[in-house]
Protein backbone atom coordinates (compact mmCIF):
# COMPACT_ATOMS: atom_id res chain seq x y z
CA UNK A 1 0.00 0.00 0.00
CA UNK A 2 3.06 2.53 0.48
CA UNK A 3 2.47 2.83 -3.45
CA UNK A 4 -0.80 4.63 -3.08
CA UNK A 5 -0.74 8.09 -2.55
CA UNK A 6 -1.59 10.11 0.96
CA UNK A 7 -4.05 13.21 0.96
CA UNK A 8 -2.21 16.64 0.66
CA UNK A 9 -3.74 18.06 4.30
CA UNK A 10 -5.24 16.28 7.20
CA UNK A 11 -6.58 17.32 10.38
CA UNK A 12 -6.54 15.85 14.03
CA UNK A 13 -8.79 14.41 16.06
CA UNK A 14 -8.86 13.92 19.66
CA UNK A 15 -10.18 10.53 19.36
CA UNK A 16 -9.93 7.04 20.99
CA UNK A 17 -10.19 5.22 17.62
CA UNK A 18 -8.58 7.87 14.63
CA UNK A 19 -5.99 10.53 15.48
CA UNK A 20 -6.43 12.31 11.91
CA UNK A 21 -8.40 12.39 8.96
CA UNK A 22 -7.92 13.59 5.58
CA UNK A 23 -8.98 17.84 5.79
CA UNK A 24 -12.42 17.71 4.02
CA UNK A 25 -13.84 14.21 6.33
CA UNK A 26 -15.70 14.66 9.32
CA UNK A 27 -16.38 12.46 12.08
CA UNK A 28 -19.64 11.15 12.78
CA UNK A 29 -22.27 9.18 14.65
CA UNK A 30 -23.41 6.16 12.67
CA UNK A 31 -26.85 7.74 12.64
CA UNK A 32 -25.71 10.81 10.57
CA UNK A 33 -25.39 8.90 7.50
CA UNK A 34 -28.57 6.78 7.83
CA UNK A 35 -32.05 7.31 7.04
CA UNK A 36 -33.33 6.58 10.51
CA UNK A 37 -32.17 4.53 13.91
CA UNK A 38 -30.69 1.00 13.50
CA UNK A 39 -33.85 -1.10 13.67
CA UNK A 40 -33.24 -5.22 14.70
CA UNK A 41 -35.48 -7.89 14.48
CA UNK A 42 -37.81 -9.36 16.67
CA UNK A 43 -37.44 -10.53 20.44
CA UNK A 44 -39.22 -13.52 20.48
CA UNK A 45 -38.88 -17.05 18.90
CA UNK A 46 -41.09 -17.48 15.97
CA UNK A 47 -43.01 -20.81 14.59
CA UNK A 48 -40.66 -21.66 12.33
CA UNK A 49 -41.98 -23.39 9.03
CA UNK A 50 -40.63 -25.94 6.30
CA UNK A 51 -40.90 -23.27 3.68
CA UNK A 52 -41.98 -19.67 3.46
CA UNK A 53 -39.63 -16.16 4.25
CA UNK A 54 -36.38 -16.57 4.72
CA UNK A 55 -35.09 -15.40 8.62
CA UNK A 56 -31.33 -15.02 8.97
CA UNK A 57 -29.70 -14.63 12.30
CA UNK A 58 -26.11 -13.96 12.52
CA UNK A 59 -25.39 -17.47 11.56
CA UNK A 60 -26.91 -16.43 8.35
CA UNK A 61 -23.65 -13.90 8.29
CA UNK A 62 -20.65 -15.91 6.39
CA UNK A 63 -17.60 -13.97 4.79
CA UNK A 64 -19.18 -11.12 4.95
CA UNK A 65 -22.00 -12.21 2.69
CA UNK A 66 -25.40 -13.75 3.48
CA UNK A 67 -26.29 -16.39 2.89
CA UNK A 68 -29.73 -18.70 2.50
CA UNK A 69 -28.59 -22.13 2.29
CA UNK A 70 -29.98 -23.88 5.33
CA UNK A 71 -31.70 -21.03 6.41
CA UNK A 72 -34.55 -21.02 9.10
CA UNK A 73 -38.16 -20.11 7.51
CA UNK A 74 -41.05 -18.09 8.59
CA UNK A 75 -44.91 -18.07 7.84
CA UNK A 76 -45.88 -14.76 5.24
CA UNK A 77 -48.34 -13.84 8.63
CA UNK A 78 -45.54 -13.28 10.89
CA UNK A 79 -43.28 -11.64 7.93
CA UNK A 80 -46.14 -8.89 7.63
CA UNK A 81 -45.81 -8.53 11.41
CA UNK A 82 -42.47 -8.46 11.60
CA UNK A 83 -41.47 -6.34 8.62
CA UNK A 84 -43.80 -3.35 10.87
CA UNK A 85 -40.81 -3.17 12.76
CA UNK A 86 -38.46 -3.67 10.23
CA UNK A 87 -37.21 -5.10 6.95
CA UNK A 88 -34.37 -5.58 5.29
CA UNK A 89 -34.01 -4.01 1.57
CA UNK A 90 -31.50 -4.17 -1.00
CA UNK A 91 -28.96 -1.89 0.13
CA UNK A 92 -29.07 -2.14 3.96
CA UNK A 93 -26.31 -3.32 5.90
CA UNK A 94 -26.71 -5.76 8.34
CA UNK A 95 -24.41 -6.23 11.66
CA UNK A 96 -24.14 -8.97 13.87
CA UNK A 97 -25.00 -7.54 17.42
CA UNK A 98 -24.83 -10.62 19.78
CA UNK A 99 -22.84 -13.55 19.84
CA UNK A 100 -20.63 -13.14 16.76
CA UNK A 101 -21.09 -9.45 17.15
CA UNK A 102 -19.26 -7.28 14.36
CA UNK A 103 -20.37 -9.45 11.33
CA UNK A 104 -21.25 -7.66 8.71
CA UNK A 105 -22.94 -8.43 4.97
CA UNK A 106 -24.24 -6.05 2.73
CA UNK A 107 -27.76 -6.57 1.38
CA UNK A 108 -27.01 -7.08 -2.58
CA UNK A 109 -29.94 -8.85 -3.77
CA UNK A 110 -34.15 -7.75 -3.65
CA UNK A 111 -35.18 -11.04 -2.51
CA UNK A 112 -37.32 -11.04 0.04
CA UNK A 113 -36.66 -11.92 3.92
CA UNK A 114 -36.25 -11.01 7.42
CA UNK A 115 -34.32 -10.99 10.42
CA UNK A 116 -34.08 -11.97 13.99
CA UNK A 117 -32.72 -9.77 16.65
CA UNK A 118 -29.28 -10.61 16.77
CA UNK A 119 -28.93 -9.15 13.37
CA UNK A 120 -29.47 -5.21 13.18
CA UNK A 121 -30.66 -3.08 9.71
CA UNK A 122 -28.70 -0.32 8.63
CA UNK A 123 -30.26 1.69 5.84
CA UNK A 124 -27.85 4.65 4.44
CA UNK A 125 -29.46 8.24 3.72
CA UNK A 126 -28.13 7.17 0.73
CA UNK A 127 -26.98 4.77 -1.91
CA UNK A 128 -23.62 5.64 -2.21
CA UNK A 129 -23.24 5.55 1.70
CA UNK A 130 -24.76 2.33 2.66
CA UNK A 131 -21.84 0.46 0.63
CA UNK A 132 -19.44 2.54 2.12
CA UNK A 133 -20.75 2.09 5.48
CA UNK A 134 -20.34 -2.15 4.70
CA UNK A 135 -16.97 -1.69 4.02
CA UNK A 136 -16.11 0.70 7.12
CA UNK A 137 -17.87 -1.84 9.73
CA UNK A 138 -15.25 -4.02 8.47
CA UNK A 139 -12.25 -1.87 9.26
CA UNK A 140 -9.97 -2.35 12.11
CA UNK A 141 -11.42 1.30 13.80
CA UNK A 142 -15.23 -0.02 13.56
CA UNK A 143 -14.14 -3.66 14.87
CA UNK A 144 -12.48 -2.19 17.19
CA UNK A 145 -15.75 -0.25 18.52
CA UNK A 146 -17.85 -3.18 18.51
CA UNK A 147 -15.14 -5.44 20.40
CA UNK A 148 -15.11 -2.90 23.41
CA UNK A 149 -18.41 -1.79 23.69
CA UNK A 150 -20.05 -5.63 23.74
CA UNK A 151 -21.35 -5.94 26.71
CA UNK A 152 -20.93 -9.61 27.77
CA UNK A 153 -22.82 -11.34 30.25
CA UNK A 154 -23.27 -14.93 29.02
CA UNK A 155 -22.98 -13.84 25.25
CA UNK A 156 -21.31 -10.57 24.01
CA UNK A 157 -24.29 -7.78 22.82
CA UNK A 158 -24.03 -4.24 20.97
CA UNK A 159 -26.72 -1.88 22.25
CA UNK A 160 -28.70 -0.30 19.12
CA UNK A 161 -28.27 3.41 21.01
CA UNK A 162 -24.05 1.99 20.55
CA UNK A 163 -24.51 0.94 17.06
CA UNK A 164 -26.44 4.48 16.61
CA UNK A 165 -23.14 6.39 18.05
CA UNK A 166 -20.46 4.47 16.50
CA UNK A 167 -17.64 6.50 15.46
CA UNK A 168 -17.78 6.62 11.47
CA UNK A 169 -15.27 8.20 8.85
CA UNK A 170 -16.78 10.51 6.43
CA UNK A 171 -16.42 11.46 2.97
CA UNK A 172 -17.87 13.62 0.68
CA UNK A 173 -20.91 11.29 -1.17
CA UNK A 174 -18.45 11.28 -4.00
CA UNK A 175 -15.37 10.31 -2.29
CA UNK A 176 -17.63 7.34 -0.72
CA UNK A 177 -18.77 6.14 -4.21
CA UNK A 178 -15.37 6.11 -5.29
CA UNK A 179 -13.80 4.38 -2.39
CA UNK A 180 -16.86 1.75 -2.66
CA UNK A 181 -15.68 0.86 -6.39
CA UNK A 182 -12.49 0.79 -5.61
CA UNK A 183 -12.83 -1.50 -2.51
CA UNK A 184 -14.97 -3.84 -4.62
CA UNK A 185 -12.67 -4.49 -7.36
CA UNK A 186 -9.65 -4.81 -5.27
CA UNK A 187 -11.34 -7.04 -2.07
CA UNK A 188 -12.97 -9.25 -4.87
CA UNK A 189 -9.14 -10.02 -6.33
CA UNK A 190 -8.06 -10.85 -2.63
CA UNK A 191 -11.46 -12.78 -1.77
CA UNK A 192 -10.81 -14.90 -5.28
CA UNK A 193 -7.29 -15.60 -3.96
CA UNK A 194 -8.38 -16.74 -0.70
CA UNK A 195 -11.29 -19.19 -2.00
CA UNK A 196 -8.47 -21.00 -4.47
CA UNK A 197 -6.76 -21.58 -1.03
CA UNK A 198 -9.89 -22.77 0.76
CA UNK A 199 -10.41 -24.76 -2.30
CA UNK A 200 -6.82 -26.44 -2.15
CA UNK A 201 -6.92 -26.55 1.70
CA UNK A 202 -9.95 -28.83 1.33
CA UNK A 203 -8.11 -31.07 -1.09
CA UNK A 204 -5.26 -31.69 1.04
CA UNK A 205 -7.72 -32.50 3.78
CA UNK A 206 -9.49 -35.24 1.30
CA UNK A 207 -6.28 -36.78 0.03
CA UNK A 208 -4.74 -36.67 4.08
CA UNK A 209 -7.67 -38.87 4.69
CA UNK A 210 -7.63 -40.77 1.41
CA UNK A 211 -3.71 -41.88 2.73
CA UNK A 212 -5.19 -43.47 6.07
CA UNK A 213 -7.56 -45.05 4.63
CA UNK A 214 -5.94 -46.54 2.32
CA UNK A 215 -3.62 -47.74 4.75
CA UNK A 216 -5.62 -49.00 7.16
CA UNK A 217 -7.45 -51.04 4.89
CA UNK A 218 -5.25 -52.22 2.21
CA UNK A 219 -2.04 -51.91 4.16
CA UNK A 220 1.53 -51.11 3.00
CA UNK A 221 2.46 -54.16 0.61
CA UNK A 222 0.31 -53.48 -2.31
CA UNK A 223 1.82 -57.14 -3.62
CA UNK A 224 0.02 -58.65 -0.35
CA UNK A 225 -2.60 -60.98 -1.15
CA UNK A 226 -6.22 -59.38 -0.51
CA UNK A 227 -9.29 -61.05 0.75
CA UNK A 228 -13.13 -60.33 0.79
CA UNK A 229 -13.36 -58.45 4.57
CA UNK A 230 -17.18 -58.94 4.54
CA UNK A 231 -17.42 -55.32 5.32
CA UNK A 232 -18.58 -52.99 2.33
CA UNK A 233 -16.09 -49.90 4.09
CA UNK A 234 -13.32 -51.97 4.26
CA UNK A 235 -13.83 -53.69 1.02
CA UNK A 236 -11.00 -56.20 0.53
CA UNK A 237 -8.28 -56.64 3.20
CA UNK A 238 -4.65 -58.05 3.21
CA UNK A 239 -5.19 -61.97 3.39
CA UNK A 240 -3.55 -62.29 6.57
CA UNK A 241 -5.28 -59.28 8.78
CA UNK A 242 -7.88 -60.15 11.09
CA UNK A 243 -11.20 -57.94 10.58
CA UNK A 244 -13.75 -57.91 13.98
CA UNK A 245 -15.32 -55.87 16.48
CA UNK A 246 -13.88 -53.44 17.79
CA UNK A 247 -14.88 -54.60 21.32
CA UNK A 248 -13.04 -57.84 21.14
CA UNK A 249 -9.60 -56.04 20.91
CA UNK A 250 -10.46 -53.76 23.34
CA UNK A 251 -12.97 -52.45 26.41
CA UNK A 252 -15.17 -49.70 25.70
CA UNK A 253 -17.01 -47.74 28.07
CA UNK A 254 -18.11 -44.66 29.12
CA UNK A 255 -18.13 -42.13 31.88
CA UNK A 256 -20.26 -39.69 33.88
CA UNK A 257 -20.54 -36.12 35.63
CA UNK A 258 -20.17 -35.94 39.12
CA UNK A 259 -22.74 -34.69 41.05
CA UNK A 260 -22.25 -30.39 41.29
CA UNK A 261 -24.39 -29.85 43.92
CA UNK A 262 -22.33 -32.29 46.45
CA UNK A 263 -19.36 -29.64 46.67
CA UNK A 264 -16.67 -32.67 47.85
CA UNK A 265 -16.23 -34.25 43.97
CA UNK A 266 -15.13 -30.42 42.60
CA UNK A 267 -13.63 -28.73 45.79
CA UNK A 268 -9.96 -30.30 45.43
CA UNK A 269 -8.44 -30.16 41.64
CA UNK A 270 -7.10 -33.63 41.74
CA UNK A 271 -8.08 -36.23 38.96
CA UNK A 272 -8.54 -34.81 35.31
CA UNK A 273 -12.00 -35.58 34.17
CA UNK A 274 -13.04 -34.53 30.01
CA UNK A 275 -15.61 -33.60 28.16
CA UNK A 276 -16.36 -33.88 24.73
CA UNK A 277 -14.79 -30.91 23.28
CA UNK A 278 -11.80 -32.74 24.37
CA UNK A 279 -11.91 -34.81 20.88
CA UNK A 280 -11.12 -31.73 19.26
CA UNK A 281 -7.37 -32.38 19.79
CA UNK A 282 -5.38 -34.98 18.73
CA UNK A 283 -3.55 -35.52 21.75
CA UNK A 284 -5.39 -35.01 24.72
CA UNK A 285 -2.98 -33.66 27.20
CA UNK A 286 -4.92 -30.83 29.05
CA UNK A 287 -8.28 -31.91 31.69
CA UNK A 288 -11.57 -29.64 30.65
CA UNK A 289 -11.84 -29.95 34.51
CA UNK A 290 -10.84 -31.78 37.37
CA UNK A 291 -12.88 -33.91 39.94
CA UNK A 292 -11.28 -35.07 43.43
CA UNK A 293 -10.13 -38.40 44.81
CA UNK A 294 -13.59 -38.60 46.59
CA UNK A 295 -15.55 -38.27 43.21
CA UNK A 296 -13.11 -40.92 41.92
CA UNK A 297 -13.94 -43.49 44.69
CA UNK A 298 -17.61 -42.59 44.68
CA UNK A 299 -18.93 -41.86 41.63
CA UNK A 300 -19.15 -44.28 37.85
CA UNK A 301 -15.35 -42.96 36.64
CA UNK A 302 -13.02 -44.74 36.16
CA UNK A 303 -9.31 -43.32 35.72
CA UNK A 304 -8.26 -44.26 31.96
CA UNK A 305 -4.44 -45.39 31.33
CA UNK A 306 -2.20 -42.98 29.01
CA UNK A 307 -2.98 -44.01 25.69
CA UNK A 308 -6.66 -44.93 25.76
CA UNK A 309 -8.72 -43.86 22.42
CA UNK A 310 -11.71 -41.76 23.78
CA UNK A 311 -14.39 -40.78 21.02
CA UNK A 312 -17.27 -37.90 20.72
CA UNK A 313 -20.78 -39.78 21.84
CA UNK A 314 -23.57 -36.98 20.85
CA UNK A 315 -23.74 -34.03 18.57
CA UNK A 316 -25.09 -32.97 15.15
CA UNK A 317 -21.69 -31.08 14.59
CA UNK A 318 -18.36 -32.91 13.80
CA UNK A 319 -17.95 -33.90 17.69
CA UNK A 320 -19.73 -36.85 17.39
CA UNK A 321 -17.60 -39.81 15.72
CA UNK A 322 -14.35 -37.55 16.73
CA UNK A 323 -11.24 -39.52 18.77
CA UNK A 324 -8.43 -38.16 20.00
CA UNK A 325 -5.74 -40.31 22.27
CA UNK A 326 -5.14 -39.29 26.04
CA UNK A 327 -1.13 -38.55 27.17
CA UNK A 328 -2.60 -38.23 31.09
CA UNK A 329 -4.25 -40.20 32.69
CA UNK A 330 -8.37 -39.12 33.10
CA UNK A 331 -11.75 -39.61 33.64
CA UNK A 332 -14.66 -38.67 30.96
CA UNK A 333 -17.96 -37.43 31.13
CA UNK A 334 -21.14 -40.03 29.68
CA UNK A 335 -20.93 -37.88 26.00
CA UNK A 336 -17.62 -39.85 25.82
CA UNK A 337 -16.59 -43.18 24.87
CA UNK A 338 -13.48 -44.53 26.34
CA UNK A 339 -11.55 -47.10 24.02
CA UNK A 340 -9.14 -48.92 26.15
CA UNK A 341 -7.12 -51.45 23.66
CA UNK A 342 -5.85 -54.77 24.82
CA UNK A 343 -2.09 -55.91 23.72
CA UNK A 344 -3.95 -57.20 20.15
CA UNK A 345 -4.44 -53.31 19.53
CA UNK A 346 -1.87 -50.51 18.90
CA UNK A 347 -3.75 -47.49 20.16
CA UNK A 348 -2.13 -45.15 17.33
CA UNK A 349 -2.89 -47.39 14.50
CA UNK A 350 -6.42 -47.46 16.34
CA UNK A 351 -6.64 -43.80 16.21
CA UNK A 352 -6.34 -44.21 12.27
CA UNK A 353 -8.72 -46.46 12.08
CA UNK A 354 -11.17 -44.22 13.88
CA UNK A 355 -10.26 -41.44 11.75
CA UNK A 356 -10.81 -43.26 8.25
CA UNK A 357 -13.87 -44.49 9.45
CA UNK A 358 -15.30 -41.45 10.79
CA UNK A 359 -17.89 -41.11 8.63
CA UNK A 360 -19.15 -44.62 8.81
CA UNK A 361 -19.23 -44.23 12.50
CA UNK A 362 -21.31 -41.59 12.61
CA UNK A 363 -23.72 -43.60 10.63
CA UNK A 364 -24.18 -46.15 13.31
CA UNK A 365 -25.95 -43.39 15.23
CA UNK A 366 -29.18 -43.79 16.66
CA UNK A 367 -32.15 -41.53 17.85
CA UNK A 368 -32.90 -39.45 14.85
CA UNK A 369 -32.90 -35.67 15.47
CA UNK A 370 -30.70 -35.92 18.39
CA UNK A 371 -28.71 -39.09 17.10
CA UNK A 372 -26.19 -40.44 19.31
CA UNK A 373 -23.31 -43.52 19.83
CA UNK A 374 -23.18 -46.06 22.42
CA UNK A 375 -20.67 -47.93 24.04
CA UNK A 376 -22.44 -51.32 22.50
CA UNK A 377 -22.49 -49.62 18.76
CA UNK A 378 -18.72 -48.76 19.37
CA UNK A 379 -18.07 -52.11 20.25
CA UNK A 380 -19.41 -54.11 17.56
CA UNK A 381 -18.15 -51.30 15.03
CA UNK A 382 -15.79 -54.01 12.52
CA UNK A 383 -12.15 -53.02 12.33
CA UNK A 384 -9.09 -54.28 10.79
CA UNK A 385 -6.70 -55.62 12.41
CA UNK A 386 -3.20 -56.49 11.28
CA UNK A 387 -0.51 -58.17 12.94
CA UNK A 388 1.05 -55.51 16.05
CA UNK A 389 4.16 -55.17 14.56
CA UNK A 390 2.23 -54.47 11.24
CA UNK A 391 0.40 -51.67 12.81
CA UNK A 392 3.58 -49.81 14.51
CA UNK A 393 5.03 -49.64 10.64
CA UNK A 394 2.01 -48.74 9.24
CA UNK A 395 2.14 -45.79 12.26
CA UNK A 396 5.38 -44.59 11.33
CA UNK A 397 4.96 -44.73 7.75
CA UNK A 398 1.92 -42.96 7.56
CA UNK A 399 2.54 -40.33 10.16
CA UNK A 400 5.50 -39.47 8.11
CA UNK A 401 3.16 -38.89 5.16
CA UNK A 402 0.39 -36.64 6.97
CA UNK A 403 3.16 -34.33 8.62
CA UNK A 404 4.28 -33.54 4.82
CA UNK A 405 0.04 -32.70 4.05
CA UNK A 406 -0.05 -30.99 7.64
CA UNK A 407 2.86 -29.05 6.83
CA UNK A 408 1.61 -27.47 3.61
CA UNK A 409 -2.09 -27.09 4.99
CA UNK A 410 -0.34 -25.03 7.79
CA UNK A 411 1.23 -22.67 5.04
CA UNK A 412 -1.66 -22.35 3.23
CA UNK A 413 -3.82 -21.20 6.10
CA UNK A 414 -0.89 -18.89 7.02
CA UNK A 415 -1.65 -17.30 3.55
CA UNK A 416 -4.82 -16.90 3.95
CA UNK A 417 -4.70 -15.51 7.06
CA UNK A 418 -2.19 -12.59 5.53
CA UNK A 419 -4.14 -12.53 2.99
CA UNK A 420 -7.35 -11.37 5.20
CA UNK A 421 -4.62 -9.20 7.00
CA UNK A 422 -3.99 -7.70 3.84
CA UNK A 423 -7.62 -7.09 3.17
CA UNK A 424 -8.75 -5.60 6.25
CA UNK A 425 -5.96 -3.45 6.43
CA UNK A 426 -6.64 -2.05 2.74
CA UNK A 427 -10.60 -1.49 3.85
CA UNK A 428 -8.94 0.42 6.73
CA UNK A 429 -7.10 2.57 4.85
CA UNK A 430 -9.40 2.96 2.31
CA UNK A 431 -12.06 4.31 4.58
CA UNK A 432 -9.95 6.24 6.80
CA UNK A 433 -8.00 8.49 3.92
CA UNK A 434 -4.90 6.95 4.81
CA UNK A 435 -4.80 6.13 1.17
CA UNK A 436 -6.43 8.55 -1.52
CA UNK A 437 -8.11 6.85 -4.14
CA UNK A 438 -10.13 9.53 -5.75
CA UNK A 439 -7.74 9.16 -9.15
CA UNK A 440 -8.98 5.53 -8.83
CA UNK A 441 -10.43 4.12 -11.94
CA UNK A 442 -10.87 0.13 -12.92
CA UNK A 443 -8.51 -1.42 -15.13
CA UNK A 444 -9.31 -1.45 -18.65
CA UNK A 445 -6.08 -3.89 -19.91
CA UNK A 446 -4.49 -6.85 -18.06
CA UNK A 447 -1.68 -5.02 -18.19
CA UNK A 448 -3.51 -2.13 -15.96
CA UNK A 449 -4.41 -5.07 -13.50
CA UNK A 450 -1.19 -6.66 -13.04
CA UNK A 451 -0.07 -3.09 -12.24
CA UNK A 452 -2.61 -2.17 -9.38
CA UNK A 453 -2.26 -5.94 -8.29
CA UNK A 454 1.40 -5.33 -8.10
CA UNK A 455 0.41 -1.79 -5.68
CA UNK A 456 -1.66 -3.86 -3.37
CA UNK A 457 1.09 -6.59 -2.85
């Protein structure tokens, strides 16, 4: 950005979030440059329906766009009702105001829907300020508003009389427009950029799991003779591997809470106890909590050895089906499954099997909406199993191969994150006149493109 050029005069401003603007700006409540008060949407739970409205909340906020897919619905009765209050229009902005507060999409499109009331409606006074006013919620001085004033009691929350007084940059209607366009064509170059990487990030992730599978069902010899394993996700196995239930290699059972009102199992911070979040890593080395001896004695735990497999029970999201390996010993929670291998079992090789059959073990749930495992589903789950010595190769050989895949995942995430460095950093120039882009116009040759691309970098 040191390419583009500055603004001839600026002035100060005793301010907690800009020092100086370019000479011509002022600085100004949110309000000034919108057509009313920030409206939100209603404070109640509606009857949701198969079909109907649309109704976003801020989970309806992704990359700064909206989006439908999946979207809750509402009758047309309550849409009428609602929309007294307010509706969103093509144009608006819309700002995530609890939970994920300071998301922010612009409203690009006349269809027709509505909002909930974690989501508030910004409409501009104008046209050429409500895209404008997009971008600058985005910058590092408006994210920076809505990060301190959230109030947070169990979930963060922007007033609407705070989202009315936030602290905006402004340009002439003119200067806006031109900023706008500008911040367009360059944010959609970086946003391309960063969806190839998503794109390739997600590759790497299918062929990381294409190598364990492979491995853990055909093995390392691909001269070995194969045999029918009677199981249609294994396919056919290595002639000499063993294929059978999971619960005949090892035991498999689960856990329980404590009791929080008797103040004796949680006083003293002695045994680590998990919960299912603790699936989310690998190596489970850290205790979500810790119970005391007394629980221990008492209660239906039982302390795990180092090295036990323990695996997500419950959850529509990807925690159910997860396994991770413990390096302490610990006691779970009942949303856990603890896989405790017997000599017949590597616990690493296991933990590849688990992962390669993920999605078939998810598939064994039961219970429909709220589907769930059990330790008796786990159990007859049909692994293979090779000889031990077998499985500590096929460990070292294949955890050689994923640390090359995690290694250029890793990079590739670092890029993207620079790259949405990069971006938000150009929106906050942009929109603060640390850059002047008035002279700004679009690229008419590729020549012209590789040129402003070139200023960005």
């Amino acid at each position: 950005m040191g390419k583009y050029q500055e603004y001839s005069e600026y002035r100060s401003w005793n301010n907690k979030w800009i020092s100086c603007l370019p000479a011509s700006w002022q600085l100004v409540p949110l309000k000034y440059i919108c057509s009313g008060f920030v409206k939100d949407g209603p404070h109640e739970t509606p009857k949701f329906t198969d079909d109907g409205i649309p109704f976003l909340s801020v989970d309806g906020i992704q990359d700064n766009k909206l989006v439908f897919n999946g979207c809750r619905y509402i009758s047309e009765e309550d849409h009428v009702r609602y929309s007294m209050k307010c509706h969103p229009k093509q144009g608006d902005v819309l700002l995530g105001k609890a939970a994920s507060v300071g998301k922010v999409a612009y409203v690009d499109s006349n269809i027709d829907f509505n909002v909930w009331s974690p989501l508030a409606v910004i409409t501009a006074k104008s046209n050429k300020y409500g895209k404008y006013i997009y971008y600058c919620l985005q910058s590092s001085m408006l994210q920076a508003q809505c990060e301190v004033f959230a109030n947070s009691n169990t979930q963060k929350n922007l007033g609407m009389n705070t989202i009315d007084n936030l602290d905006m940059p402004l340009p002439s209607e003119h200067e806006a427009d031109v900023i706008t366009n500008f911040l367009d064509h360059e944010t959609a170059k970086i946003d391309t950029l960063i969806e190839k990487q998503h794109q390739l990030i997600k590759l790497l992730k299918e062929k990381r799991q294409a190598v364990i599978s492979h491995a853990v069902t055909k093995g390392l010899n691909p001269q070995a003779p194969m045999k029918d394993s009677g199981v249609e996700w294994l396919g056919e196995v290595p002639e000499h591997w063993d294929v059978g239930r999971l619960g005949y290699y090892s035991r498999v059972i689960n856990g329980s809470t404590p009791s929080k009102v008797n103040l004796s199992y949680w006083d003293k911070k002695e045994v680590p106890w998990l919960s299912s979040g603790s699936v989310n890593q690998y190596n489970i080395t850290t205790a979500s909590d810790y119970i005391s001896e007394k629980a221990l004695k008492e209660c239906s735990v039982e302390l795990l050895p180092v090295g036990t497999l323990v695996m997500g029970m419950i959850g529509q999201g990807k925690t159910r089906g997860m396994s991770a390996i413990t390096r302490i010993e610990a006691t779970i929670n009942q949303n856990l499954a603890a896989i405790i291998p017997d000599s017949r079992l590597d616990s690493e090789y296991g933990y590849l099997v688990l992962q390669a059959a993920y999605n078939e073990i998810r598939e064994c749930a039961r219970g429909g909406n709220q589907a769930a495992l059990n330790c008796e589903l786990i159990s007859n789950f049909k692994v293979t199993i090779p000889p031990i010595d077998e499985q500590k190769q096929i460990v070292v050989d294949i955890n050689t191969k994923l640390n090359r895949f995690d290694q250029i995942i890793k990079k590739t995430m670092d890029f993207v994150e620079l790259s949405q460095e990069r971006r938000t950093a150009l929106i906050s120039a942009a929109v603060t006149g640390k850059i002047d882009v008035r002279n700004w116009q679009a690229p008419t040759s590729q020549q012209q493109a590789l040129e402003q691309t070139a200023q960005v970098e």
